[in-house]
PDB file of N, CA and C in Angstrom:
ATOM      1  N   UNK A   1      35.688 -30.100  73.398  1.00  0.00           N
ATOM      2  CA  UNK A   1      34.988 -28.956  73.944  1.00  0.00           C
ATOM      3  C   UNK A   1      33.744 -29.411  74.714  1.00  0.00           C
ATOM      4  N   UNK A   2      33.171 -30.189  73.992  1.00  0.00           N
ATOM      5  CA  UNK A   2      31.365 -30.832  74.768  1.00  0.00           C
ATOM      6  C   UNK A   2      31.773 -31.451  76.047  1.00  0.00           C
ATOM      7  N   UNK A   3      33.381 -32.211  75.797  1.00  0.00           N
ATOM      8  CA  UNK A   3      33.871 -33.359  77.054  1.00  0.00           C
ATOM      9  C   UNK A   3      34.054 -32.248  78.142  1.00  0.00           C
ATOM     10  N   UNK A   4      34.459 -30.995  78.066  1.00  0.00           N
ATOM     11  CA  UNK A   4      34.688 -30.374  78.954  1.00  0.00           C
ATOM     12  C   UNK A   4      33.375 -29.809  79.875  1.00  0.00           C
ATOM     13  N   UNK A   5      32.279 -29.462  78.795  1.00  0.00           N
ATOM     14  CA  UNK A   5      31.607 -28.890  79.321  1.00  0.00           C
ATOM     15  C   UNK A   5      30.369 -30.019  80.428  1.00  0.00           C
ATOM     16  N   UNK A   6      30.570 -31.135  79.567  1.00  0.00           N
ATOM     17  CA  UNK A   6      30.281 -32.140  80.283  1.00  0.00           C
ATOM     18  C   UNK A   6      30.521 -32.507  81.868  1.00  0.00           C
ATOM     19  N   UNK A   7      31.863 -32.457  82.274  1.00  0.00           N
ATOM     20  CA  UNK A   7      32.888 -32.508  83.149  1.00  0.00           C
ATOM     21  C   UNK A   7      32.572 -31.524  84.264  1.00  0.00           C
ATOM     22  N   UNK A   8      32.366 -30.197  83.638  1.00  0.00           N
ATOM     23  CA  UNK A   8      32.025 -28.561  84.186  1.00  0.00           C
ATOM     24  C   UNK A   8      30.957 -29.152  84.967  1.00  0.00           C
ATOM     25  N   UNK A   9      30.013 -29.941  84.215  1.00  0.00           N
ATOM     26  CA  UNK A   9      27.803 -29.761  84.595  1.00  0.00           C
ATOM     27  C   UNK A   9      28.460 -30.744  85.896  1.00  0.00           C
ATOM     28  N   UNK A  10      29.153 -32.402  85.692  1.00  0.00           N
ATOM     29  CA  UNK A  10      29.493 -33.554  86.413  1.00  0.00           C
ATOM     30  C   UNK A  10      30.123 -33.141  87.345  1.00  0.00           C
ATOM     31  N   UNK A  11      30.545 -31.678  87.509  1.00  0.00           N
ATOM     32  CA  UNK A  11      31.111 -31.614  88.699  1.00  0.00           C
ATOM     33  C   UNK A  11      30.501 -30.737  89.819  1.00  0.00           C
ATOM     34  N   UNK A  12      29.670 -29.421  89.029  1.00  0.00           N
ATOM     35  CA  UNK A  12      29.096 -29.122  89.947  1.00  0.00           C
ATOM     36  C   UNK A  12      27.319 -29.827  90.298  1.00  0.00           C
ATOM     37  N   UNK A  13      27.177 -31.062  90.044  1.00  0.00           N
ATOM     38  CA  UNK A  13      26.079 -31.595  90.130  1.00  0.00           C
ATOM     39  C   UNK A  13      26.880 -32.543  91.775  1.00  0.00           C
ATOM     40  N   UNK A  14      28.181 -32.907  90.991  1.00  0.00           N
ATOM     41  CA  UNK A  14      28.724 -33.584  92.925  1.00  0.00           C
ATOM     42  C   UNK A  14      29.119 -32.647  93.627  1.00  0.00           C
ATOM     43  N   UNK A  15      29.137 -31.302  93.944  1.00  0.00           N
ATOM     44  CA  UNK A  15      29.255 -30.421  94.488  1.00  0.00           C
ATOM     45  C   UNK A  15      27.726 -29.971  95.324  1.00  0.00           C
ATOM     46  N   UNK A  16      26.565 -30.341  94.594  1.00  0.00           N
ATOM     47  CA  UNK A  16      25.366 -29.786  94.719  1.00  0.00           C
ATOM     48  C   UNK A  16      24.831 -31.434  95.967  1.00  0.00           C
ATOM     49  N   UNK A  17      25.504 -32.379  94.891  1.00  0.00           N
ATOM     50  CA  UNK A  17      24.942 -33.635  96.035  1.00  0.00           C
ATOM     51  C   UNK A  17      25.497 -33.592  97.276  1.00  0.00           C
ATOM     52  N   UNK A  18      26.764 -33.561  97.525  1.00  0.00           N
ATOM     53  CA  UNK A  18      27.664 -33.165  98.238  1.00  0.00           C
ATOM     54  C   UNK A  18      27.287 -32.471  99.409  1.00  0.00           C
ATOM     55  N   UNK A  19      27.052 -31.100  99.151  1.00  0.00           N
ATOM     56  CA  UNK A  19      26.079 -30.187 100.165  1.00  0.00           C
ATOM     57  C   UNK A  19      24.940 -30.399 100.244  1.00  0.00           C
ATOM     58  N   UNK A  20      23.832 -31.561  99.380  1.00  0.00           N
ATOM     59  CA  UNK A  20      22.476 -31.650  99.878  1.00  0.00           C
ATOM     60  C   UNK A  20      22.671 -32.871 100.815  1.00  0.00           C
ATOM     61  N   UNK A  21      23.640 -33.787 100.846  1.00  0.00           N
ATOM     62  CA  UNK A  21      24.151 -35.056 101.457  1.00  0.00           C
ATOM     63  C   UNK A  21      24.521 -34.580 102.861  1.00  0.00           C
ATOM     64  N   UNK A  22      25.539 -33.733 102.715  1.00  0.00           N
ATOM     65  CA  UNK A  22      25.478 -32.977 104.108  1.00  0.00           C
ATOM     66  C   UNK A  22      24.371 -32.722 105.503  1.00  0.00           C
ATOM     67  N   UNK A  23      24.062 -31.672 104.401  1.00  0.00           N
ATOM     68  CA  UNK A  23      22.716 -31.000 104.861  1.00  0.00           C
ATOM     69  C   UNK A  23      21.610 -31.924 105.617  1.00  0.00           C
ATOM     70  N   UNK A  24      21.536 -33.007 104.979  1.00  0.00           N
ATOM     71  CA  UNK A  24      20.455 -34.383 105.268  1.00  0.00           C
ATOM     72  C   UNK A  24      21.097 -34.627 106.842  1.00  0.00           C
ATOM     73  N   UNK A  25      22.474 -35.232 106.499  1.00  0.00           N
ATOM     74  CA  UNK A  25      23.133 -35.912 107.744  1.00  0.00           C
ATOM     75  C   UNK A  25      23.004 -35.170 109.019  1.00  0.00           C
ATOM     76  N   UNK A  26      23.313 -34.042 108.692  1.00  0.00           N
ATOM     77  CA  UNK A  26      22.882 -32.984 109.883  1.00  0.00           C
ATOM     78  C   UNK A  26      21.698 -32.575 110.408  1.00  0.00           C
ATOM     79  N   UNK A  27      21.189 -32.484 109.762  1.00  0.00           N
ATOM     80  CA  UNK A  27      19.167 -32.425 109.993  1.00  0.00           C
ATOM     81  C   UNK A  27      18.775 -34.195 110.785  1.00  0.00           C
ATOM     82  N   UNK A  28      19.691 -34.906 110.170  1.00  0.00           N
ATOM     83  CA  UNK A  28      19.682 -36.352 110.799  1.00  0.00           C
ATOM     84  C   UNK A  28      20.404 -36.427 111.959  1.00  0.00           C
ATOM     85  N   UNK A  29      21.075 -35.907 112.198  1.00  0.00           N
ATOM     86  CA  UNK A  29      21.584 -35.511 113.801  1.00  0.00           C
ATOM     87  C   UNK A  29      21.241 -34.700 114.684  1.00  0.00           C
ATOM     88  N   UNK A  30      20.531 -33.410 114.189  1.00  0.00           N
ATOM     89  CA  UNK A  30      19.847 -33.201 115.365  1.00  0.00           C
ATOM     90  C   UNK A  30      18.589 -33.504 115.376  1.00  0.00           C
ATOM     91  N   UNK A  31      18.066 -34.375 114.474  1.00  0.00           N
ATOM     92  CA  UNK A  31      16.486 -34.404 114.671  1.00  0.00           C
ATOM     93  C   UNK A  31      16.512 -36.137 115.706  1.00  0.00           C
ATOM     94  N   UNK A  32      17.943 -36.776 115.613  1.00  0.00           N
ATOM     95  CA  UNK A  32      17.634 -37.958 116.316  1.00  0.00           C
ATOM     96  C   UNK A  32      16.702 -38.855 115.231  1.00  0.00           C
ATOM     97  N   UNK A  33      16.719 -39.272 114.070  1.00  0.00           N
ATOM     98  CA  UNK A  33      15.949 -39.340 112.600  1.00  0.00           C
ATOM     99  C   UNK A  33      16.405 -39.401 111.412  1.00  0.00           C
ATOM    100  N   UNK A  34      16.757 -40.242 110.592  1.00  0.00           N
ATOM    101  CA  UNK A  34      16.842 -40.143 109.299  1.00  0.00           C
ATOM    102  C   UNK A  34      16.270 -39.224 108.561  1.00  0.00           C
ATOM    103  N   UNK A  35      16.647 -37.974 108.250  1.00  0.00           N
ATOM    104  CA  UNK A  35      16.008 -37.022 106.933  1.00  0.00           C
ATOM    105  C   UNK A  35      16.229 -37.082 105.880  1.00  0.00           C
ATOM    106  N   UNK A  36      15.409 -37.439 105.107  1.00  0.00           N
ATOM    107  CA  UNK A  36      16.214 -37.321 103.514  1.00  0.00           C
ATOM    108  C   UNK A  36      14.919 -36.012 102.821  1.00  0.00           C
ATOM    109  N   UNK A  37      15.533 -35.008 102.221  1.00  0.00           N
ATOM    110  CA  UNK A  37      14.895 -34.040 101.694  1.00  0.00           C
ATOM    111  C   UNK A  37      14.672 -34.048 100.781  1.00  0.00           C
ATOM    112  N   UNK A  38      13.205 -33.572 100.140  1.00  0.00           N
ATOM    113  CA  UNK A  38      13.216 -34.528  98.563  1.00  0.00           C
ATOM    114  C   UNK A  38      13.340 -32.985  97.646  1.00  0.00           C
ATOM    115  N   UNK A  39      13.793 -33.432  96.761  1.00  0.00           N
ATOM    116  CA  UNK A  39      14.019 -32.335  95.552  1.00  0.00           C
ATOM    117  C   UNK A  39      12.931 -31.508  95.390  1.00  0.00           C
ATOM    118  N   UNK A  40      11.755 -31.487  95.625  1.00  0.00           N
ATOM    119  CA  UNK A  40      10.514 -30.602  94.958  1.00  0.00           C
ATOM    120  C   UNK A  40      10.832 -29.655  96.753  1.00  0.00           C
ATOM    121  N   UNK A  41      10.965 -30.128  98.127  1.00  0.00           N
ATOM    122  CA  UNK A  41      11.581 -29.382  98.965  1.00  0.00           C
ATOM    123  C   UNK A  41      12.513 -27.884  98.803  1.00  0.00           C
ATOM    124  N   UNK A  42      13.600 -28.941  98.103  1.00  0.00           N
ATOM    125  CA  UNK A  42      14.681 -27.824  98.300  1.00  0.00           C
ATOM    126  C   UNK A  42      14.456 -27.118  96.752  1.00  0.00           C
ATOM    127  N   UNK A  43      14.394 -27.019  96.034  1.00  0.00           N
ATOM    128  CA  UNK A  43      13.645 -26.302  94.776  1.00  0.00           C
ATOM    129  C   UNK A  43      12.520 -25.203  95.541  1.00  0.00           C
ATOM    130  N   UNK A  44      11.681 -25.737  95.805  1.00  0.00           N
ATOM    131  CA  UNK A  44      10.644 -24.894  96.497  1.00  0.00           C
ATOM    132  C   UNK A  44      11.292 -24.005  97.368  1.00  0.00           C
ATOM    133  N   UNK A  45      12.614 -23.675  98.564  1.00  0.00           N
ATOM    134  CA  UNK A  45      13.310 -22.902  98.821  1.00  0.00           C
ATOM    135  C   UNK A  45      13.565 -21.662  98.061  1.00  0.00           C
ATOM    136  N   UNK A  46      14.347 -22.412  96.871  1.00  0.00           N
ATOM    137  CA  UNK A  46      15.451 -21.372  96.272  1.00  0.00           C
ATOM    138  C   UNK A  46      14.218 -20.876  95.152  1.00  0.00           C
ATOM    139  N   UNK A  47      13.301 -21.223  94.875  1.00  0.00           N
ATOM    140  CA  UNK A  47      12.314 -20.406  94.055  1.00  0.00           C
ATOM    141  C   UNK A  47      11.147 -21.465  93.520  1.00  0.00           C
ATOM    142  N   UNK A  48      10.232 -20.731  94.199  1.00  0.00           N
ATOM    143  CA  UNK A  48       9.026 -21.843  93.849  1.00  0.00           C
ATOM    144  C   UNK A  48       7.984 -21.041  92.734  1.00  0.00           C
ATOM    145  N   UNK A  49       8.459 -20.534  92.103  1.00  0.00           N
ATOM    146  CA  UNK A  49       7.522 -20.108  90.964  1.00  0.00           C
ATOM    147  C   UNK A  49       8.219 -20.815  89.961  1.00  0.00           C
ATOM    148  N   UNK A  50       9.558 -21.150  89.789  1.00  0.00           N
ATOM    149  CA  UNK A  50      10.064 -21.671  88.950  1.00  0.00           C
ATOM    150  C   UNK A  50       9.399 -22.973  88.677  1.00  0.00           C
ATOM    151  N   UNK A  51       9.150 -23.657  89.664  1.00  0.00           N
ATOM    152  CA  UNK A  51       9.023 -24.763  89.807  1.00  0.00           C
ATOM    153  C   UNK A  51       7.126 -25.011  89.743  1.00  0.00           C
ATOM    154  N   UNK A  52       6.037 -23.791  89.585  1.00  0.00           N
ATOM    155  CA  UNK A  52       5.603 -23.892  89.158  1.00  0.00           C
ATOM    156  C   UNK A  52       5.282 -23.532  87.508  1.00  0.00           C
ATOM    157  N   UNK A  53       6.296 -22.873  87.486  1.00  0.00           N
ATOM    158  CA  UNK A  53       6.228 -22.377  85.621  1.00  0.00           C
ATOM    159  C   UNK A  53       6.749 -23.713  85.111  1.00  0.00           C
ATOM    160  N   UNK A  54       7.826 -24.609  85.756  1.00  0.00           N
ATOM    161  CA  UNK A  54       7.746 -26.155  85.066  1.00  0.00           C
ATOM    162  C   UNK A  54       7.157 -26.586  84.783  1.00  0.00           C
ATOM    163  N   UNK A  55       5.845 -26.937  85.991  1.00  0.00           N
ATOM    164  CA  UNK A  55       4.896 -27.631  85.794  1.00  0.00           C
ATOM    165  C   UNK A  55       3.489 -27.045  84.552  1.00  0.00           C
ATOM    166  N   UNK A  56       3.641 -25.781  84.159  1.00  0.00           N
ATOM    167  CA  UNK A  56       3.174 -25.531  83.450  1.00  0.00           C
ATOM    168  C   UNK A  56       3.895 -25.573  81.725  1.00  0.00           C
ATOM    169  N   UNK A  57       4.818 -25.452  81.855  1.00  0.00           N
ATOM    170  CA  UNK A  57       5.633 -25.792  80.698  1.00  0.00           C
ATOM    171  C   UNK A  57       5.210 -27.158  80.178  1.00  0.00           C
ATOM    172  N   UNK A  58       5.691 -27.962  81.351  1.00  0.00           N
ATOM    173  CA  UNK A  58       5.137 -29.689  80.933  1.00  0.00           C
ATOM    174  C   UNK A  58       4.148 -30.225  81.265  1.00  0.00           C
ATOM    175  N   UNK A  59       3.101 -29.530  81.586  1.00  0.00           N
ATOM    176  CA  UNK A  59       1.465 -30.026  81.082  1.00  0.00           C
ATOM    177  C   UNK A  59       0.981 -29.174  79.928  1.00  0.00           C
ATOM    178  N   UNK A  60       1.576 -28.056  79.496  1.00  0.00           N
ATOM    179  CA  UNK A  60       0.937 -27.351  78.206  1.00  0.00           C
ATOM    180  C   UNK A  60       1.853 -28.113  76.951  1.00  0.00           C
ATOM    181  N   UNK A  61       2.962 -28.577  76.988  1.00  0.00           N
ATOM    182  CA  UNK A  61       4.147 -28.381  75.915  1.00  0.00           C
ATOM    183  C   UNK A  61       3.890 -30.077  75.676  1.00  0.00           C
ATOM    184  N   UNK A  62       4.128 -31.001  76.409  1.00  0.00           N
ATOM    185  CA  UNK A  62       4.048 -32.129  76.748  1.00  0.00           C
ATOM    186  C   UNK A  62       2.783 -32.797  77.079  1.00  0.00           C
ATOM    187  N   UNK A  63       2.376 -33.809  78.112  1.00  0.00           N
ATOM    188  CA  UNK A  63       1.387 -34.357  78.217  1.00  0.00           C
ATOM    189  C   UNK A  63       1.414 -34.184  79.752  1.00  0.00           C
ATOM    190  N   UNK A  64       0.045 -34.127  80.467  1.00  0.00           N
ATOM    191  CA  UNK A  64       0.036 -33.899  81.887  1.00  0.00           C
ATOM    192  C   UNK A  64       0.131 -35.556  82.345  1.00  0.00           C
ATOM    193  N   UNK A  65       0.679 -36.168  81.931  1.00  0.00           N
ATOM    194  CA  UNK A  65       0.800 -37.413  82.321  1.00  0.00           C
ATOM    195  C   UNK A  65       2.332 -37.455  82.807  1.00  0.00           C
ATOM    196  N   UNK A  66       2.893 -36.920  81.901  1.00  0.00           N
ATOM    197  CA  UNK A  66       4.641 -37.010  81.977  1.00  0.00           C
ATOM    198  C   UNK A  66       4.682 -36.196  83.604  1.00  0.00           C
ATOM    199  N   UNK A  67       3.820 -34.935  83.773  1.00  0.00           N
ATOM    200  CA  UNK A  67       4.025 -34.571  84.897  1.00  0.00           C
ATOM    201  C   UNK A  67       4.175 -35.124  86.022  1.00  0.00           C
ATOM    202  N   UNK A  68       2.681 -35.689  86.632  1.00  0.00           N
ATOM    203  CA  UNK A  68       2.146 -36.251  87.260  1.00  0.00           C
ATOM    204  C   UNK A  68       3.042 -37.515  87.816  1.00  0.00           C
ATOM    205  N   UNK A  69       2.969 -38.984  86.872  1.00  0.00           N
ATOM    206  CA  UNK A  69       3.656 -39.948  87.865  1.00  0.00           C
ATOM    207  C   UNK A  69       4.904 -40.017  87.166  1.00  0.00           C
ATOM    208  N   UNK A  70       5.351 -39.261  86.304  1.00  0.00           N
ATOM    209  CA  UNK A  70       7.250 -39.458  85.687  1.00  0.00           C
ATOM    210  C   UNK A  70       7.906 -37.810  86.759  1.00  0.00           C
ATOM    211  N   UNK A  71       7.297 -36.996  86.768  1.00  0.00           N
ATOM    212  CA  UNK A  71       8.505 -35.959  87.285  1.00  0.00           C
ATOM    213  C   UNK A  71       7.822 -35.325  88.625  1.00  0.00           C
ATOM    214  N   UNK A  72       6.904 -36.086  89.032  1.00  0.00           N
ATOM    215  CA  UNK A  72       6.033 -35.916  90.778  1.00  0.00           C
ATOM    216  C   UNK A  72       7.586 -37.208  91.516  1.00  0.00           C
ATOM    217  N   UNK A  73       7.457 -38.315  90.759  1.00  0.00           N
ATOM    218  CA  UNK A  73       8.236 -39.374  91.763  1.00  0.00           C
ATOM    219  C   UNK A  73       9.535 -38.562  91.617  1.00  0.00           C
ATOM    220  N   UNK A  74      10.049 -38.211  90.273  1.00  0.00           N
ATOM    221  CA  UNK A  74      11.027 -37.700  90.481  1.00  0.00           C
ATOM    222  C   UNK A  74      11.651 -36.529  91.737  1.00  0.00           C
ATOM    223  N   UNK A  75      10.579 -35.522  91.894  1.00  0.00           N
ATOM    224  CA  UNK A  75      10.684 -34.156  92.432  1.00  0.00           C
ATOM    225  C   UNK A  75      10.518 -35.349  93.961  1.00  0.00           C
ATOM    226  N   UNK A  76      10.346 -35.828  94.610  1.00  0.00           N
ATOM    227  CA  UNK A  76      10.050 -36.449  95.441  1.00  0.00           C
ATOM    228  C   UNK A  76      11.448 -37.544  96.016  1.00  0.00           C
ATOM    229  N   UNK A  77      12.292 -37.526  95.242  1.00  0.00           N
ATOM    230  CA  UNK A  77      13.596 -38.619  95.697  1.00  0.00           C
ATOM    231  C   UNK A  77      13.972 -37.718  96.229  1.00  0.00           C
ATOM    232  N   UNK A  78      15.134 -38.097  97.010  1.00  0.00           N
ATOM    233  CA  UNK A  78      16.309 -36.964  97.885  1.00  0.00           C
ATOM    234  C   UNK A  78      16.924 -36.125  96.861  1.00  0.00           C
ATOM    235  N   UNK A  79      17.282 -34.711  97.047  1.00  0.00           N
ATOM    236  CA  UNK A  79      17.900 -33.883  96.397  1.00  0.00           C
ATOM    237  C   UNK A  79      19.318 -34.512  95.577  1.00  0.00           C
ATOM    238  N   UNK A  80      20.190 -35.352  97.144  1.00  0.00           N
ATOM    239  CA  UNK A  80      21.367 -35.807  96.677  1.00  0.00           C
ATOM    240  C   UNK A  80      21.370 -36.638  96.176  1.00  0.00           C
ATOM    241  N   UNK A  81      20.650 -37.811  96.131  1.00  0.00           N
ATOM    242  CA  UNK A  81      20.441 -38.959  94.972  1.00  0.00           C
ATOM    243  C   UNK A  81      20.360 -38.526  93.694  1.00  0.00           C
ATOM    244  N   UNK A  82      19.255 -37.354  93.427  1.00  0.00           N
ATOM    245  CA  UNK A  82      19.079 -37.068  92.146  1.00  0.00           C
ATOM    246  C   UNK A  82      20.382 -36.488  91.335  1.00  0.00           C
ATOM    247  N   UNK A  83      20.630 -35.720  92.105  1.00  0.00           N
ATOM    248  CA  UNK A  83      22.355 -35.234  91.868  1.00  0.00           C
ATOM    249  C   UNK A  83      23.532 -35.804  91.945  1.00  0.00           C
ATOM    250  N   UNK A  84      23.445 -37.132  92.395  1.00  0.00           N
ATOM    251  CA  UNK A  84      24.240 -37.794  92.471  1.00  0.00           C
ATOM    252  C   UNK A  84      24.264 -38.608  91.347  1.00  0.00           C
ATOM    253  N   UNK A  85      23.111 -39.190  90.740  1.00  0.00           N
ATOM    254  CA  UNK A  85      23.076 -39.841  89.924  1.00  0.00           C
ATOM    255  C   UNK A  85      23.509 -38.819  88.450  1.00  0.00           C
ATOM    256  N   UNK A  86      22.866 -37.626  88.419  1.00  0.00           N
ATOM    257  CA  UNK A  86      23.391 -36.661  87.037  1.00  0.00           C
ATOM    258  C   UNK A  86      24.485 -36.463  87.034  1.00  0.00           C
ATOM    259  N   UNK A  87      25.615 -36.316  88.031  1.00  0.00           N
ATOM    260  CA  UNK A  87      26.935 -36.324  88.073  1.00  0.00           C
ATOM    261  C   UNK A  87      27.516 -37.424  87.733  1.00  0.00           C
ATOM    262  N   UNK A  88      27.272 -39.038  87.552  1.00  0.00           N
ATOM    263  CA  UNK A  88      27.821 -40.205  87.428  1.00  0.00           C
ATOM    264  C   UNK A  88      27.466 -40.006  85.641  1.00  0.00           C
ATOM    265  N   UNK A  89      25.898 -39.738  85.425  1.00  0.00           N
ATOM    266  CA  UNK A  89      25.780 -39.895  84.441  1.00  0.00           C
ATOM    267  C   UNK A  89      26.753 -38.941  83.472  1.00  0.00           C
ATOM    268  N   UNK A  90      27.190 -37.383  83.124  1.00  0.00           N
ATOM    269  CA  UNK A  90      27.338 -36.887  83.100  1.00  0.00           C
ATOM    270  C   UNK A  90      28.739 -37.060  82.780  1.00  0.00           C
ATOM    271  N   UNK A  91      29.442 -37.542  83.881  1.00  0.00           N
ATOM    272  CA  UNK A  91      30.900 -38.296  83.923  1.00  0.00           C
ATOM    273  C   UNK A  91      31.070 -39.154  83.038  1.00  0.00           C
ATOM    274  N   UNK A  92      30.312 -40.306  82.653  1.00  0.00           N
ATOM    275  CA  UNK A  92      29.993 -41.075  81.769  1.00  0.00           C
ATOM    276  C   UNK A  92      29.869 -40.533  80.804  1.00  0.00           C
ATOM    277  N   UNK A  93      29.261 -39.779  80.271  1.00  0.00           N
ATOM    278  CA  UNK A  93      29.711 -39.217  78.860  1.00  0.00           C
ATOM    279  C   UNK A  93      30.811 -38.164  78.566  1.00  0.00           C
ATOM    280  N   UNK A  94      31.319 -37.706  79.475  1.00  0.00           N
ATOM    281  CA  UNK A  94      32.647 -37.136  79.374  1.00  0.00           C
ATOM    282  C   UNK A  94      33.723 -37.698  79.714  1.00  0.00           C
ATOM    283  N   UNK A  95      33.676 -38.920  79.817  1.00  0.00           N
ATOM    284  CA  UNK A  95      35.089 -40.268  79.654  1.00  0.00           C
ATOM    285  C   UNK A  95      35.892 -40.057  78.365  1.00  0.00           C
ATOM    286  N   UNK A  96      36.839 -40.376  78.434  1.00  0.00           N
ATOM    287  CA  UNK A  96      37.694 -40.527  77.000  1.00  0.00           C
ATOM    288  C   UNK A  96      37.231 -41.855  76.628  1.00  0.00           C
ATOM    289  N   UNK A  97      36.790 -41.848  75.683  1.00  0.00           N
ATOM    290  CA  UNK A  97      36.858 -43.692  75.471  1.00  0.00           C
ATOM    291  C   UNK A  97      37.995 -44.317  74.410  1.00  0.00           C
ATOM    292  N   UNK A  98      38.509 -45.427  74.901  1.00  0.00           N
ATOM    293  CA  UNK A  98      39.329 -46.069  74.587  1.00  0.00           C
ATOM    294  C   UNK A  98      38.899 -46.718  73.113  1.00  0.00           C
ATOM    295  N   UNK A  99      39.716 -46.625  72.031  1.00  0.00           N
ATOM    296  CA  UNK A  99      39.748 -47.237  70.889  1.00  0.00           C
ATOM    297  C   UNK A  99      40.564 -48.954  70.726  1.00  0.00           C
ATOM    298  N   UNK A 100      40.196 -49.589  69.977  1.00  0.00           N
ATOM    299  CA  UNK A 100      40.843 -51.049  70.411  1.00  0.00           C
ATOM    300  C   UNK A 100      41.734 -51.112  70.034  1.00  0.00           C
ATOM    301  N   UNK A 101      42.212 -50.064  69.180  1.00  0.00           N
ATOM    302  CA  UNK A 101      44.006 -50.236  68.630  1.00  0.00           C
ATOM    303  C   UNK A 101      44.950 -49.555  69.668  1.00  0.00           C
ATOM    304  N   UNK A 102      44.670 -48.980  70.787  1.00  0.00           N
ATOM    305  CA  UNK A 102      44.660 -48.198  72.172  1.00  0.00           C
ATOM    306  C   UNK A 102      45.118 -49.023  72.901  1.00  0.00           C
ATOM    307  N   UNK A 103      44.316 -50.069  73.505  1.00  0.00           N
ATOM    308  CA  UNK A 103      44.487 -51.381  74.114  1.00  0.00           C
ATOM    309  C   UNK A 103      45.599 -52.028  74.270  1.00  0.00           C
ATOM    310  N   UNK A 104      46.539 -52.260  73.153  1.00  0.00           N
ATOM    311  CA  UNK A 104      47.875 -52.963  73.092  1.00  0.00           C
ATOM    312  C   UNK A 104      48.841 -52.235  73.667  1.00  0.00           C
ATOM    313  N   UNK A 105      48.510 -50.808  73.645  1.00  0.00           N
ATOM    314  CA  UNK A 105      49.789 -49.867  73.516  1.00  0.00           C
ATOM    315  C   UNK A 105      49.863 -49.112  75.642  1.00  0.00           C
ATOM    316  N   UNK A 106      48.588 -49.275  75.455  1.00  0.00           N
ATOM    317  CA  UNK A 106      48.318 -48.346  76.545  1.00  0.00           C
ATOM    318  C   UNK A 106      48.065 -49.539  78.078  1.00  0.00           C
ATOM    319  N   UNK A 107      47.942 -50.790  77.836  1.00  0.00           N
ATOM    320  CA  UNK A 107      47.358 -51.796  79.124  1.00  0.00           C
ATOM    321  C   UNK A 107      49.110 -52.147  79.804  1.00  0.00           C
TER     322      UNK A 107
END
């Protein structure tokens, strides 16, 4: 059940990189320019109060340190990297994993 739901998040996270990967290439074609759009960008679009009630969540709940230089660099990579990477990860734990008595029967 978790493997599935796992699978569900891993897929629409490459769906999300997917169209922010896009999106870049094209902004990179007509600007004549490499664009890469960083996540605190496109967040700030689709709702930027959210994204300040984060930042208040994790300087009241947490430490304003974690904010600052752990989830500033973060909000700051390309949208699709970041999503690209939660989809690999994501995938990775929704693998079947192979048992070693598996091995003989199944190679």
């Amino acid at each position: 059940m978790l493997r599935a739901i796992f699978r569900a998040i891993s897929l629409v996270c490459l769906a999300t990189a997917l169209v922010a990967g896009v999106l870049d290439i094209t902004r990179s074609i007509a600007d004549s320019r490499i664009v890469l759009t960083p996540l605190h960008v496109d967040w700030a679009r689709f709702g930027e109060s959210s994204l300040a009630s984060l930042k208040a969540i994790v300087e009241q709940s947490l430490h304003p340190l974690v904010w600052d230089p752990a989830l500033v660099t973060l909000l700051k990579s390309p949208t699709w990297a970041i999503f690209g990477i939660l989809s690999v990860l994501f995938g990775l734990l929704a693998r079947r994993r192979r048992r070693p008595w598996q091995e003989n029967f199944l190679a």
